[in-house]
PDB file of N, CA and C in Angstrom:
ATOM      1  N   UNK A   1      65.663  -0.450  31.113  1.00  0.00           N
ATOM      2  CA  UNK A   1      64.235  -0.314  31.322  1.00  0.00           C
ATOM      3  C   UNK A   1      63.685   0.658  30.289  1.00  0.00           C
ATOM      4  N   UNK A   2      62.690   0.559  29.707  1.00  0.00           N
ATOM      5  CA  UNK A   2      61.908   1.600  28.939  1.00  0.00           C
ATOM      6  C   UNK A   2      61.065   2.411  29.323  1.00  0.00           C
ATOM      7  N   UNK A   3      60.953   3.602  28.659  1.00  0.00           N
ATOM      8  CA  UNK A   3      60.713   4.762  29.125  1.00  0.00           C
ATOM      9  C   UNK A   3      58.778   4.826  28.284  1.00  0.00           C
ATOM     10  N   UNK A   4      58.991   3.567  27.489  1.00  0.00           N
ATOM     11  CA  UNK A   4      57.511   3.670  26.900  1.00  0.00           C
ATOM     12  C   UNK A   4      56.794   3.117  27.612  1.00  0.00           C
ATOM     13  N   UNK A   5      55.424   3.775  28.188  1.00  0.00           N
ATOM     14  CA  UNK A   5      54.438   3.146  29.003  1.00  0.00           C
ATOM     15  C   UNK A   5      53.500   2.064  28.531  1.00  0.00           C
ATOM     16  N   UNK A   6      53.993   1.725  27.308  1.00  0.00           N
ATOM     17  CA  UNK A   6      52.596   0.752  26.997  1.00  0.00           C
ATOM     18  C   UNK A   6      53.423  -0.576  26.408  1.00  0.00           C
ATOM     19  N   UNK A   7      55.037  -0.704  26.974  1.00  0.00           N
ATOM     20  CA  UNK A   7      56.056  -1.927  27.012  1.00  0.00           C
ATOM     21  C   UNK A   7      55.893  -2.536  28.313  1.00  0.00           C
ATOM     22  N   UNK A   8      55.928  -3.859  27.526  1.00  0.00           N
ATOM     23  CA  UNK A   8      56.026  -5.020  28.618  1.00  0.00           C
ATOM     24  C   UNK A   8      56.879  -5.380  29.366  1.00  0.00           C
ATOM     25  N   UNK A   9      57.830  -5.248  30.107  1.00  0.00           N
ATOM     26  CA  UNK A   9      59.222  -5.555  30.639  1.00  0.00           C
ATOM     27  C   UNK A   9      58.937  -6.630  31.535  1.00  0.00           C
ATOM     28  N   UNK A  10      59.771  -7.511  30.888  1.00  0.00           N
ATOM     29  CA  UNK A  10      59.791  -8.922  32.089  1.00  0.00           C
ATOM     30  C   UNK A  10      61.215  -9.256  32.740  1.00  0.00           C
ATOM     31  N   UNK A  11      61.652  -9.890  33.661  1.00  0.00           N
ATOM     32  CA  UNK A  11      62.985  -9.302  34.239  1.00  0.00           C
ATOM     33  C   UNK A  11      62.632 -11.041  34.682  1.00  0.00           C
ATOM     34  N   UNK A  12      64.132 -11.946  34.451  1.00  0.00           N
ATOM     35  CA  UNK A  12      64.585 -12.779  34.606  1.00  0.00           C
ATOM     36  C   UNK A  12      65.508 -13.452  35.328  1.00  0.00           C
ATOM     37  N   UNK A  13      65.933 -14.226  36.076  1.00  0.00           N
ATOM     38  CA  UNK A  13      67.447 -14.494  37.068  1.00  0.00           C
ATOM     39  C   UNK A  13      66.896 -15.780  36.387  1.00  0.00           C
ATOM     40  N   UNK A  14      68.439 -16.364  35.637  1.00  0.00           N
ATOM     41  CA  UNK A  14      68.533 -17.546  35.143  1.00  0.00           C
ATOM     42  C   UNK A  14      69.839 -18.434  35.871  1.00  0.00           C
ATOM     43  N   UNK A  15      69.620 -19.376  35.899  1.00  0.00           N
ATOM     44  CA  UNK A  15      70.670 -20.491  36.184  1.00  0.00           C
ATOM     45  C   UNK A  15      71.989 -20.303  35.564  1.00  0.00           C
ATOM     46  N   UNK A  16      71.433 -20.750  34.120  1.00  0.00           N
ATOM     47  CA  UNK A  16      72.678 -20.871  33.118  1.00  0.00           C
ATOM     48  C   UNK A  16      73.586 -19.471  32.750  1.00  0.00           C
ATOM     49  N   UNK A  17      74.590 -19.798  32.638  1.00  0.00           N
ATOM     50  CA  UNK A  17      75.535 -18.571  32.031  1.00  0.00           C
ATOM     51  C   UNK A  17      75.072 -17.786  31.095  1.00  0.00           C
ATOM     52  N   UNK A  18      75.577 -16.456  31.054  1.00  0.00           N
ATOM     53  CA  UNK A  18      75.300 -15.191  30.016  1.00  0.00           C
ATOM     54  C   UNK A  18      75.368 -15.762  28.547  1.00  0.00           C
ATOM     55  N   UNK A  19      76.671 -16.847  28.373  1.00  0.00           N
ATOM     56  CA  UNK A  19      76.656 -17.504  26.941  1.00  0.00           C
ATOM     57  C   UNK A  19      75.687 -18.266  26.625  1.00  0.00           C
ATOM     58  N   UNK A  20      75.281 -18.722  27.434  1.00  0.00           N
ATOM     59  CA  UNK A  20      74.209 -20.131  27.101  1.00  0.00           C
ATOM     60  C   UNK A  20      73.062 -19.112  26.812  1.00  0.00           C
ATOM     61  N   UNK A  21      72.919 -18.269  27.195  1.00  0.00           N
ATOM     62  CA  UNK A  21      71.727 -17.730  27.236  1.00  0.00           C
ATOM     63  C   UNK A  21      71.974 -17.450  25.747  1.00  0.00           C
ATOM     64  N   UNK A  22      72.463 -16.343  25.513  1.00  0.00           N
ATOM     65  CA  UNK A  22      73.210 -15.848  23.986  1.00  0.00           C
ATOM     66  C   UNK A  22      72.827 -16.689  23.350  1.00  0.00           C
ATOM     67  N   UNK A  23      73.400 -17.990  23.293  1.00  0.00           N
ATOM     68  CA  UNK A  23      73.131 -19.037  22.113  1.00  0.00           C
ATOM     69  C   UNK A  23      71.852 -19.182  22.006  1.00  0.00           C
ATOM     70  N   UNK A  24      71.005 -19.282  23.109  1.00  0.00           N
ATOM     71  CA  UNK A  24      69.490 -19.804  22.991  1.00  0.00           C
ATOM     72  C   UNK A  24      68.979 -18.553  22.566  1.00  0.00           C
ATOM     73  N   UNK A  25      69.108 -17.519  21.964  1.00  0.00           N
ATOM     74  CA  UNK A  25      68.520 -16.654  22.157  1.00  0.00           C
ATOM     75  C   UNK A  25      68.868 -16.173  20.709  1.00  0.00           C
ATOM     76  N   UNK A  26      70.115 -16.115  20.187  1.00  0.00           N
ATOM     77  CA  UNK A  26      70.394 -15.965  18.358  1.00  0.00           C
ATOM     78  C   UNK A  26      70.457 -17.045  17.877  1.00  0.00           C
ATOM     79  N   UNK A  27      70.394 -18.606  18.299  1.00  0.00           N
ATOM     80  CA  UNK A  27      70.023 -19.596  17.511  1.00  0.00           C
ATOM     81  C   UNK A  27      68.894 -20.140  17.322  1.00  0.00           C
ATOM     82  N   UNK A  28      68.117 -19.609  16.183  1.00  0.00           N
ATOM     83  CA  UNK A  28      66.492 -19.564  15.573  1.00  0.00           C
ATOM     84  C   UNK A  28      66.110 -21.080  16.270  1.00  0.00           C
ATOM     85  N   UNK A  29      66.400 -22.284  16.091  1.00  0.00           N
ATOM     86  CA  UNK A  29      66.006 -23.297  16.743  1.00  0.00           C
ATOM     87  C   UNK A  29      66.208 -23.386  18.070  1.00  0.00           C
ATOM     88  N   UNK A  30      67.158 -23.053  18.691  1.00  0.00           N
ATOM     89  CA  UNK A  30      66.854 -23.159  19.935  1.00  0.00           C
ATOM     90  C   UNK A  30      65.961 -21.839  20.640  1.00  0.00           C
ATOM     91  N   UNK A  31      66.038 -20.271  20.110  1.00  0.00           N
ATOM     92  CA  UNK A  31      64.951 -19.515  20.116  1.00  0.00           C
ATOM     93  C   UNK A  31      63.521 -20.137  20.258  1.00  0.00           C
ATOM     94  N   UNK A  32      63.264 -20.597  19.482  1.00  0.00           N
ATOM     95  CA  UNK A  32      61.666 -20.792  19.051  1.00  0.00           C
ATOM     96  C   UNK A  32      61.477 -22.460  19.939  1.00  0.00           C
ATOM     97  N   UNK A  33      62.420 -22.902  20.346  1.00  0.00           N
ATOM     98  CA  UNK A  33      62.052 -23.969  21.042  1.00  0.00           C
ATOM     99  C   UNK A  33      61.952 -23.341  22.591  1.00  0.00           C
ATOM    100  N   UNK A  34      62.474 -22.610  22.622  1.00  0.00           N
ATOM    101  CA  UNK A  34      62.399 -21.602  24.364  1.00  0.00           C
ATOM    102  C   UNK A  34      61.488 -20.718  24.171  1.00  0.00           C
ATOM    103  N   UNK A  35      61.087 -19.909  23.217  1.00  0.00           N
ATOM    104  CA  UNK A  35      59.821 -18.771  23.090  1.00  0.00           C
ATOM    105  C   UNK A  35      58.787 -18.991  22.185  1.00  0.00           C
ATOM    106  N   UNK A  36      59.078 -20.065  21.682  1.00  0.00           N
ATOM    107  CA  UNK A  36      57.495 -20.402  20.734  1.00  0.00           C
ATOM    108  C   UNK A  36      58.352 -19.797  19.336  1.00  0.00           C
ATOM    109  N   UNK A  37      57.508 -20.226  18.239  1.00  0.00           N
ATOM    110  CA  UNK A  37      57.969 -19.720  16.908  1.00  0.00           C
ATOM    111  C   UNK A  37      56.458 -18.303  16.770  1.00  0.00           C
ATOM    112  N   UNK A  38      57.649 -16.805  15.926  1.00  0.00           N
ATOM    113  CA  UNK A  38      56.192 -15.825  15.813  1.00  0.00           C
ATOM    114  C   UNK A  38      55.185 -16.790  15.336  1.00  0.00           C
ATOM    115  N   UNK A  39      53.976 -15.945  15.329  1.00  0.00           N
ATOM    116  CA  UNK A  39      52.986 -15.439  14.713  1.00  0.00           C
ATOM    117  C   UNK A  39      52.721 -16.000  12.956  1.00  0.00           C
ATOM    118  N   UNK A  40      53.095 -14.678  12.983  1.00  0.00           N
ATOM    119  CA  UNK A  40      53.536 -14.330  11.279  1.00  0.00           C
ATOM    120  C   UNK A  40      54.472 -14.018  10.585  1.00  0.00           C
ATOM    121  N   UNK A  41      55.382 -15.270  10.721  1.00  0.00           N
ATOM    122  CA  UNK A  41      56.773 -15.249   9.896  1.00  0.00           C
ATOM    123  C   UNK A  41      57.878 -15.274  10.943  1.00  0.00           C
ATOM    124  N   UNK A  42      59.358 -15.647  10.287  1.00  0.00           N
ATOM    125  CA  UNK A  42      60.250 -15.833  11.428  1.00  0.00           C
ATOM    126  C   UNK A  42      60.555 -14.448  11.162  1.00  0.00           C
ATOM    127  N   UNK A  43      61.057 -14.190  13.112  1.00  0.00           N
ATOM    128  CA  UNK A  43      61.989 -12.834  13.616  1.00  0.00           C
ATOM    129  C   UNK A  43      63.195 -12.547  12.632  1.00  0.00           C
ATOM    130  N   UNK A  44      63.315 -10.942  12.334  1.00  0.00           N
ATOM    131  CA  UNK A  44      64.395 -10.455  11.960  1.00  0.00           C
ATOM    132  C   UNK A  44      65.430  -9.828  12.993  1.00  0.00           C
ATOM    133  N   UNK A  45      66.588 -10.313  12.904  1.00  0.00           N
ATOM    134  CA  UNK A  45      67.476  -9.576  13.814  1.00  0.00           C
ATOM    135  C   UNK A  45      67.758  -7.893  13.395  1.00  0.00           C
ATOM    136  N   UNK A  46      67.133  -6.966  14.422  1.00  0.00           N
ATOM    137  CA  UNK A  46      67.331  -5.765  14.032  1.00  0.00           C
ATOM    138  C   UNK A  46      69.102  -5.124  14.751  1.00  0.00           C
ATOM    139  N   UNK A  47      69.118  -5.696  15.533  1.00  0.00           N
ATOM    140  CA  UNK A  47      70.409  -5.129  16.549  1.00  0.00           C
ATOM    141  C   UNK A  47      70.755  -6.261  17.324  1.00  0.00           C
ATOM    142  N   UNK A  48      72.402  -6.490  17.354  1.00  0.00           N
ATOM    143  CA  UNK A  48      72.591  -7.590  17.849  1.00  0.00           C
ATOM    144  C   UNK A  48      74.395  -7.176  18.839  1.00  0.00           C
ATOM    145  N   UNK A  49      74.116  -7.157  19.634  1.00  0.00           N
ATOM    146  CA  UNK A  49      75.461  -6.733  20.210  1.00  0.00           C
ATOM    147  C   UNK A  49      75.739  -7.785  20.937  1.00  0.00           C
ATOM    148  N   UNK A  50      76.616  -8.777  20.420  1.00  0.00           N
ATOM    149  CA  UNK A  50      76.964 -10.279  21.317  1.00  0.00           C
ATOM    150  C   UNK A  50      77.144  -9.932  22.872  1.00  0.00           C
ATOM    151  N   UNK A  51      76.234 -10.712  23.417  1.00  0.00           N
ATOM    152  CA  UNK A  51      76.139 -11.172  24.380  1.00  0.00           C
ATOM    153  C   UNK A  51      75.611 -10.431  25.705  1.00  0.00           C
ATOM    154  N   UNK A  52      75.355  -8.943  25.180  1.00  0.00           N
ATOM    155  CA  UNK A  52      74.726  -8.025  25.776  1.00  0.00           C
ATOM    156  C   UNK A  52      73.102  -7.629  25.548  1.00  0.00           C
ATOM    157  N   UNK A  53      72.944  -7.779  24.079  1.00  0.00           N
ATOM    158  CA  UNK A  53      71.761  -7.253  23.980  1.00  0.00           C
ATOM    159  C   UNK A  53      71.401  -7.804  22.421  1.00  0.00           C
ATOM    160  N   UNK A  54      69.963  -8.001  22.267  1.00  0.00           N
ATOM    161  CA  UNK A  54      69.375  -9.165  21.061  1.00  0.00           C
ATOM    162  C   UNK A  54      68.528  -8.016  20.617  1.00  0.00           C
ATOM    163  N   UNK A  55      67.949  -7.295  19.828  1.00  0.00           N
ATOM    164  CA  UNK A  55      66.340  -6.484  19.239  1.00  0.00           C
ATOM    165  C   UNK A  55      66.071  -7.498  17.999  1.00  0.00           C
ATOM    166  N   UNK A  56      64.726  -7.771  18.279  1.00  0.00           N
ATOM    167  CA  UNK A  56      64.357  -8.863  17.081  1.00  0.00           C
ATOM    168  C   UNK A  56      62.583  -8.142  16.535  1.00  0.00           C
ATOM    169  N   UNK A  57      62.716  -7.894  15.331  1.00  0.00           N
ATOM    170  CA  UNK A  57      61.418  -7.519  14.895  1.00  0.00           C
ATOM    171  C   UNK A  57      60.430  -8.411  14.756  1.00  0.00           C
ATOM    172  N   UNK A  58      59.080  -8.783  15.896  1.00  0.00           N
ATOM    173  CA  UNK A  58      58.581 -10.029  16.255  1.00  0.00           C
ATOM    174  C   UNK A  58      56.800  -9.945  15.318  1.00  0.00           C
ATOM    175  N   UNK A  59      57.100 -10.774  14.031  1.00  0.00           N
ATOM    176  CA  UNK A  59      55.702 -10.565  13.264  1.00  0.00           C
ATOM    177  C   UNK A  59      54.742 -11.233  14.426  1.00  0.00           C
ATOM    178  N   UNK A  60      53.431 -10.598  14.578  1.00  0.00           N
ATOM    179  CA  UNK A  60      51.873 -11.487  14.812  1.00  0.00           C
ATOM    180  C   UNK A  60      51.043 -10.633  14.193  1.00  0.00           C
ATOM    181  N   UNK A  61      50.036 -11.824  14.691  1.00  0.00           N
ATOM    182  CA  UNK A  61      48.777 -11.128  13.973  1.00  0.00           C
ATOM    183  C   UNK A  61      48.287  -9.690  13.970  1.00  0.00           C
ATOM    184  N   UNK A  62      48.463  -9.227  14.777  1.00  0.00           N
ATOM    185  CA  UNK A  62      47.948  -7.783  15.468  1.00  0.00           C
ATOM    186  C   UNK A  62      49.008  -6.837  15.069  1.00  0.00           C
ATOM    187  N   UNK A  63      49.945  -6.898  14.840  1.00  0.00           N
ATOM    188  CA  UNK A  63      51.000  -6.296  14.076  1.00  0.00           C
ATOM    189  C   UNK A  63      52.238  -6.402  14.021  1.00  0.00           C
ATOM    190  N   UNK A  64      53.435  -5.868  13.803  1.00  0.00           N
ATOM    191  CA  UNK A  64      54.945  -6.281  14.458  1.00  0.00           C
ATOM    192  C   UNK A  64      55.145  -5.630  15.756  1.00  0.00           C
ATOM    193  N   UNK A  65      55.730  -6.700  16.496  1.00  0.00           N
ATOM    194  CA  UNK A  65      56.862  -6.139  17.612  1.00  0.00           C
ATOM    195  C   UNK A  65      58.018  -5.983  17.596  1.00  0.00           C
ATOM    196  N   UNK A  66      58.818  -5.297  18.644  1.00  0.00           N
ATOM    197  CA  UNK A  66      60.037  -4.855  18.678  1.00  0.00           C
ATOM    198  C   UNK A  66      60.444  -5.959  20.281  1.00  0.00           C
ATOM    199  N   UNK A  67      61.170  -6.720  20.018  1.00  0.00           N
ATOM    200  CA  UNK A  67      61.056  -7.927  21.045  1.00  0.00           C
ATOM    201  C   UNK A  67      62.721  -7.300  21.470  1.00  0.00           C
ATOM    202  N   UNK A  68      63.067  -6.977  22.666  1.00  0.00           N
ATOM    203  CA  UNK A  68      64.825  -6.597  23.060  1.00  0.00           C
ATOM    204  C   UNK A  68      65.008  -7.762  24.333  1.00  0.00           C
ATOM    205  N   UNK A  69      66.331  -7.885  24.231  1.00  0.00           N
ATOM    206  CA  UNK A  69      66.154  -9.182  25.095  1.00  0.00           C
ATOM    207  C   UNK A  69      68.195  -8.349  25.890  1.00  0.00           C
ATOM    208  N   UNK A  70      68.058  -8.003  27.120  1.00  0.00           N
ATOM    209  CA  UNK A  70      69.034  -7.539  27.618  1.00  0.00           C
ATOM    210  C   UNK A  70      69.615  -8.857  28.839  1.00  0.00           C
ATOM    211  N   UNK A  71      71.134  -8.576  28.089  1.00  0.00           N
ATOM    212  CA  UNK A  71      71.499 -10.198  28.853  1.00  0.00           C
ATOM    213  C   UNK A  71      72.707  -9.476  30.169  1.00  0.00           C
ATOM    214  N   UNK A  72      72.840  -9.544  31.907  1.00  0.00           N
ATOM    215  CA  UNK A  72      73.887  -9.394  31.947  1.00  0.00           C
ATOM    216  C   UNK A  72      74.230 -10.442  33.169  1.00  0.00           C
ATOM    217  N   UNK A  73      75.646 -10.239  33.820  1.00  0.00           N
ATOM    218  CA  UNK A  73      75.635 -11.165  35.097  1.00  0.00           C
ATOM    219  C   UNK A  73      74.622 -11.596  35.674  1.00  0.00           C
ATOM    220  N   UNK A  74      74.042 -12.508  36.415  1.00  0.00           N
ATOM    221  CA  UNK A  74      73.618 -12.940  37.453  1.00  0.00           C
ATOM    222  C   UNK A  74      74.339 -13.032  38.716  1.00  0.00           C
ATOM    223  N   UNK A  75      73.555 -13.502  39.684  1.00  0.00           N
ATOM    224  CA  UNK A  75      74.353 -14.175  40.737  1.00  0.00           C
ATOM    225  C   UNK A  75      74.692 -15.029  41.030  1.00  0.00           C
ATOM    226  N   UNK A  76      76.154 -15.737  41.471  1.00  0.00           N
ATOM    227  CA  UNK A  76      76.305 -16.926  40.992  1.00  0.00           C
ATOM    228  C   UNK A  76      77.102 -17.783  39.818  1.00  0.00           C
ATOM    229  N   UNK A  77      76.881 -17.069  38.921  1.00  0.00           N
ATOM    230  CA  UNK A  77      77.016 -17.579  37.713  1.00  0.00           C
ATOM    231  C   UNK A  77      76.188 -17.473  36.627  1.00  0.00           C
ATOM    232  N   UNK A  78      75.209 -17.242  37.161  1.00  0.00           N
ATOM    233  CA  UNK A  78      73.623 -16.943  36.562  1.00  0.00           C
ATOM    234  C   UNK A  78      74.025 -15.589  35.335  1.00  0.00           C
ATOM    235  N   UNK A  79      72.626 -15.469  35.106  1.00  0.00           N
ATOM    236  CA  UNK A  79      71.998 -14.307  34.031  1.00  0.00           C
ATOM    237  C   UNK A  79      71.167 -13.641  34.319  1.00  0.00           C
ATOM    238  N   UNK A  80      71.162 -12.544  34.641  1.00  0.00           N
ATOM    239  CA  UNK A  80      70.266 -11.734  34.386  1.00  0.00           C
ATOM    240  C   UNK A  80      69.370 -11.153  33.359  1.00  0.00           C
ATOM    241  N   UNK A  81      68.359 -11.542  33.173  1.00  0.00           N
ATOM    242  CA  UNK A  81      67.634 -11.302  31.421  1.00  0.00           C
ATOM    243  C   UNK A  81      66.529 -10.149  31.607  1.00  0.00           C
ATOM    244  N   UNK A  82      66.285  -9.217  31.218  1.00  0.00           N
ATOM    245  CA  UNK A  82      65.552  -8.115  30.729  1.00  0.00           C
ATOM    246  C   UNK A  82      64.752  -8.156  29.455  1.00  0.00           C
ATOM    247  N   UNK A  83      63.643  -8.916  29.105  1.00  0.00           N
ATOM    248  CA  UNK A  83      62.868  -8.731  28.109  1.00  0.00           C
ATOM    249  C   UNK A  83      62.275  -7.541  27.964  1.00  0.00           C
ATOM    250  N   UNK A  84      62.444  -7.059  26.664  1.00  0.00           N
ATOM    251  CA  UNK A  84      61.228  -5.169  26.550  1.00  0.00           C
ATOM    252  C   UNK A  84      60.198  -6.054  25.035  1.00  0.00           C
ATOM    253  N   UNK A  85      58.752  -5.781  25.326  1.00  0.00           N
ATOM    254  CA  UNK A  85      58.818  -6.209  24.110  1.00  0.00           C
ATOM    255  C   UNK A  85      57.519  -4.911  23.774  1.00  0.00           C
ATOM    256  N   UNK A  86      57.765  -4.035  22.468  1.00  0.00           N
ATOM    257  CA  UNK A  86      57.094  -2.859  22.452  1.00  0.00           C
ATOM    258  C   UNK A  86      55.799  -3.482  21.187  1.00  0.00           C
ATOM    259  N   UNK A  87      54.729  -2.895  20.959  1.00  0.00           N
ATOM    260  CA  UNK A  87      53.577  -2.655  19.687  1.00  0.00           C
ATOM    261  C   UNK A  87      54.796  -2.551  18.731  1.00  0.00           C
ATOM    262  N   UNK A  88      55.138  -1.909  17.639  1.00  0.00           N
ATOM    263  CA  UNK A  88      55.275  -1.513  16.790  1.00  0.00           C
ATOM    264  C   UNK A  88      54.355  -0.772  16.223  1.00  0.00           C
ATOM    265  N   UNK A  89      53.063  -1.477  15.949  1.00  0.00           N
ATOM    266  CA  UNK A  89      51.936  -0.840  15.423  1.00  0.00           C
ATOM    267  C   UNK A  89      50.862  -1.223  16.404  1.00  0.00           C
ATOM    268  N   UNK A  90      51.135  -0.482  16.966  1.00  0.00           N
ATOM    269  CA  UNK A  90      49.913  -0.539  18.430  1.00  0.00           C
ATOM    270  C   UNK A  90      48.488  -0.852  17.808  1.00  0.00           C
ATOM    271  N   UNK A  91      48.152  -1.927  18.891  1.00  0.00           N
ATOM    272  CA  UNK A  91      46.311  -2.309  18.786  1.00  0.00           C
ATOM    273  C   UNK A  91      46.266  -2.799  20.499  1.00  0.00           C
ATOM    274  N   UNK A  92      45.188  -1.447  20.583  1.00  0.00           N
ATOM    275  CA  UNK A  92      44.982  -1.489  22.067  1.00  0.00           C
ATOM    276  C   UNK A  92      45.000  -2.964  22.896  1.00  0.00           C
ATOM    277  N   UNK A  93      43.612  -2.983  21.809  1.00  0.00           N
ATOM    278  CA  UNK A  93      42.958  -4.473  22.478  1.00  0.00           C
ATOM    279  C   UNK A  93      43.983  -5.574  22.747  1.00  0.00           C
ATOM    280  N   UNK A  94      44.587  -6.033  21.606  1.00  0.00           N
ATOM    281  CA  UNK A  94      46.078  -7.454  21.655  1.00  0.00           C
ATOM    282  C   UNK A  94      47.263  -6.785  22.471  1.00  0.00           C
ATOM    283  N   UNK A  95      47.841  -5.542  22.758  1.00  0.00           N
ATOM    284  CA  UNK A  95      48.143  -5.702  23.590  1.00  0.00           C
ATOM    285  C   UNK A  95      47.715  -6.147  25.429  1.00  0.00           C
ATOM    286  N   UNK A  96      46.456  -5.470  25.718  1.00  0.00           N
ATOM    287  CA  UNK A  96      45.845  -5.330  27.031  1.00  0.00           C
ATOM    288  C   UNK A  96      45.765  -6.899  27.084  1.00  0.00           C
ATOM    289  N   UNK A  97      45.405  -7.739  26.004  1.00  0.00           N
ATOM    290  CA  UNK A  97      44.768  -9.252  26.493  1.00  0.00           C
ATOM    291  C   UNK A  97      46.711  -9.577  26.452  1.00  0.00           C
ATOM    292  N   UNK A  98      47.449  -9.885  25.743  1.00  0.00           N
ATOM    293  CA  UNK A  98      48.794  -9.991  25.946  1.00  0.00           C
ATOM    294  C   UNK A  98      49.461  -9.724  27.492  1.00  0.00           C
ATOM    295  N   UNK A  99      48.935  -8.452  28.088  1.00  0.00           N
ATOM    296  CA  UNK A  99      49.654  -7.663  29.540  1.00  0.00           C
ATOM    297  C   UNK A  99      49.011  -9.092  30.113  1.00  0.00           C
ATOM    298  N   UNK A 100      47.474  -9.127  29.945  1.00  0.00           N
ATOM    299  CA  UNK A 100      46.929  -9.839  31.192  1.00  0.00           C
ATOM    300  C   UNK A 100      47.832 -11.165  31.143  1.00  0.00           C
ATOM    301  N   UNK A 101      47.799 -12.349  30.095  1.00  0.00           N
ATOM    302  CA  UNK A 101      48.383 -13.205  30.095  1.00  0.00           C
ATOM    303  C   UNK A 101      49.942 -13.364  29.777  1.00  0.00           C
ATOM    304  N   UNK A 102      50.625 -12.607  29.940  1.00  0.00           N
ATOM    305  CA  UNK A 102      51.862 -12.485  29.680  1.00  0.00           C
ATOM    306  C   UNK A 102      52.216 -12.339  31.847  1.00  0.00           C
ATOM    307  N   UNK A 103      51.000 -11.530  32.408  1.00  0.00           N
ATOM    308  CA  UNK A 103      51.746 -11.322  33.703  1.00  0.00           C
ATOM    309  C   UNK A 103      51.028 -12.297  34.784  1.00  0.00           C
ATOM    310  N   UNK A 104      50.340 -13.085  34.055  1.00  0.00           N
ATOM    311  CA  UNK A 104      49.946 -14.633  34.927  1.00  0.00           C
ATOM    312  C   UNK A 104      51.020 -15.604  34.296  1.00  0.00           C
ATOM    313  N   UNK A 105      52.366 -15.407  33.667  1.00  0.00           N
ATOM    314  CA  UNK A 105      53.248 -16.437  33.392  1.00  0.00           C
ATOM    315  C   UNK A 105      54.017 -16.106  34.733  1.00  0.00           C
ATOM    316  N   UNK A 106      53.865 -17.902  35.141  1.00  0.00           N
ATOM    317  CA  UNK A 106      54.795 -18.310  35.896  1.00  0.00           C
ATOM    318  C   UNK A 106      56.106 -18.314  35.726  1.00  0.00           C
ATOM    319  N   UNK A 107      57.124 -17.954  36.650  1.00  0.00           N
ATOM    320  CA  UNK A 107      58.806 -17.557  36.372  1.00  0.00           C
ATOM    321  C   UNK A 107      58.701 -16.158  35.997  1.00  0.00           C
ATOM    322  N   UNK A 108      58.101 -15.091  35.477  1.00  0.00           N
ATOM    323  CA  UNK A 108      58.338 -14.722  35.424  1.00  0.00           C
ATOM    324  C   UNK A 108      57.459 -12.947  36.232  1.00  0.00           C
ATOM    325  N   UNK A 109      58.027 -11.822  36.019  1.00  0.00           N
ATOM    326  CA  UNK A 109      57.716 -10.829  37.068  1.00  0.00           C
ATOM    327  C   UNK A 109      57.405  -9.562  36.181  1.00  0.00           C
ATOM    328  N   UNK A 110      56.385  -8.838  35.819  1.00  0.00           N
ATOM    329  CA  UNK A 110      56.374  -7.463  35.360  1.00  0.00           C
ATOM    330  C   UNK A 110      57.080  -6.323  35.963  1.00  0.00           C
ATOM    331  N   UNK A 111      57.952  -5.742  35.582  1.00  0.00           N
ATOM    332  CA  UNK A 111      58.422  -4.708  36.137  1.00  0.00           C
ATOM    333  C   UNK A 111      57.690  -3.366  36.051  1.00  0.00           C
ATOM    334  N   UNK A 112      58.065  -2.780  37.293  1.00  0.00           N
ATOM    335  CA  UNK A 112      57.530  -1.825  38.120  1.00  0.00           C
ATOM    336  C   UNK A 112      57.322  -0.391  36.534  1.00  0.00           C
TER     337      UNK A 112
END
């Protein structure tokens, strides 16, 4: 969880296994077919610790993000997924309209 107040944290229980997830998640095509392709330009992998944890530097318009994607057990068989995704270069406004429509997505839950 992050300790920065102006990160988005979205918290996930997935079906599929911790690997499957992994793959969809460092393979740029299947990435961008599950999260949309950025903004402005494809993601750089900043930190990549297989199968635990993804940091991807996420270009848009409004500036870069710092997109972390924390993978662990589920229940079941499942996954547990932890999205953090921070400003980089904070702009009030694109984030606040981002919070609003990021926490009317269905499946998923803002954390506390």
């Amino acid at each position: 969880m992050s300790d920065d107040p102006e990160a988005l944290v979205f918290e996930a229980d997935l079906d599929a296994p911790p690997e499957k997830v992994w793959r969809a998640l460092t393979t740029p095509v299947l990435r961008d077919a599950w999260l949309g392709e950025p903004e402005a330009g494809p993601a750089e992998v900043l930190r990549a610790d297989p199968g635990e944890r993804l940091d991807l530097a996420w270009p848009t318009r409004e500036g870069d993000s710092l997109v972390s994607f924390e993978i662990g057990e589920g229940e079941g068989g499942g996954t547990r997924l932890v999205i953090t995704h921070r400003a980089l270069e904070p702009n009030v406004y694109a984030l606040a309209t981002r919070r609003r429509a990021m926490s009317s997505t269905s499946g998923w839950r803002m954390a506390a």
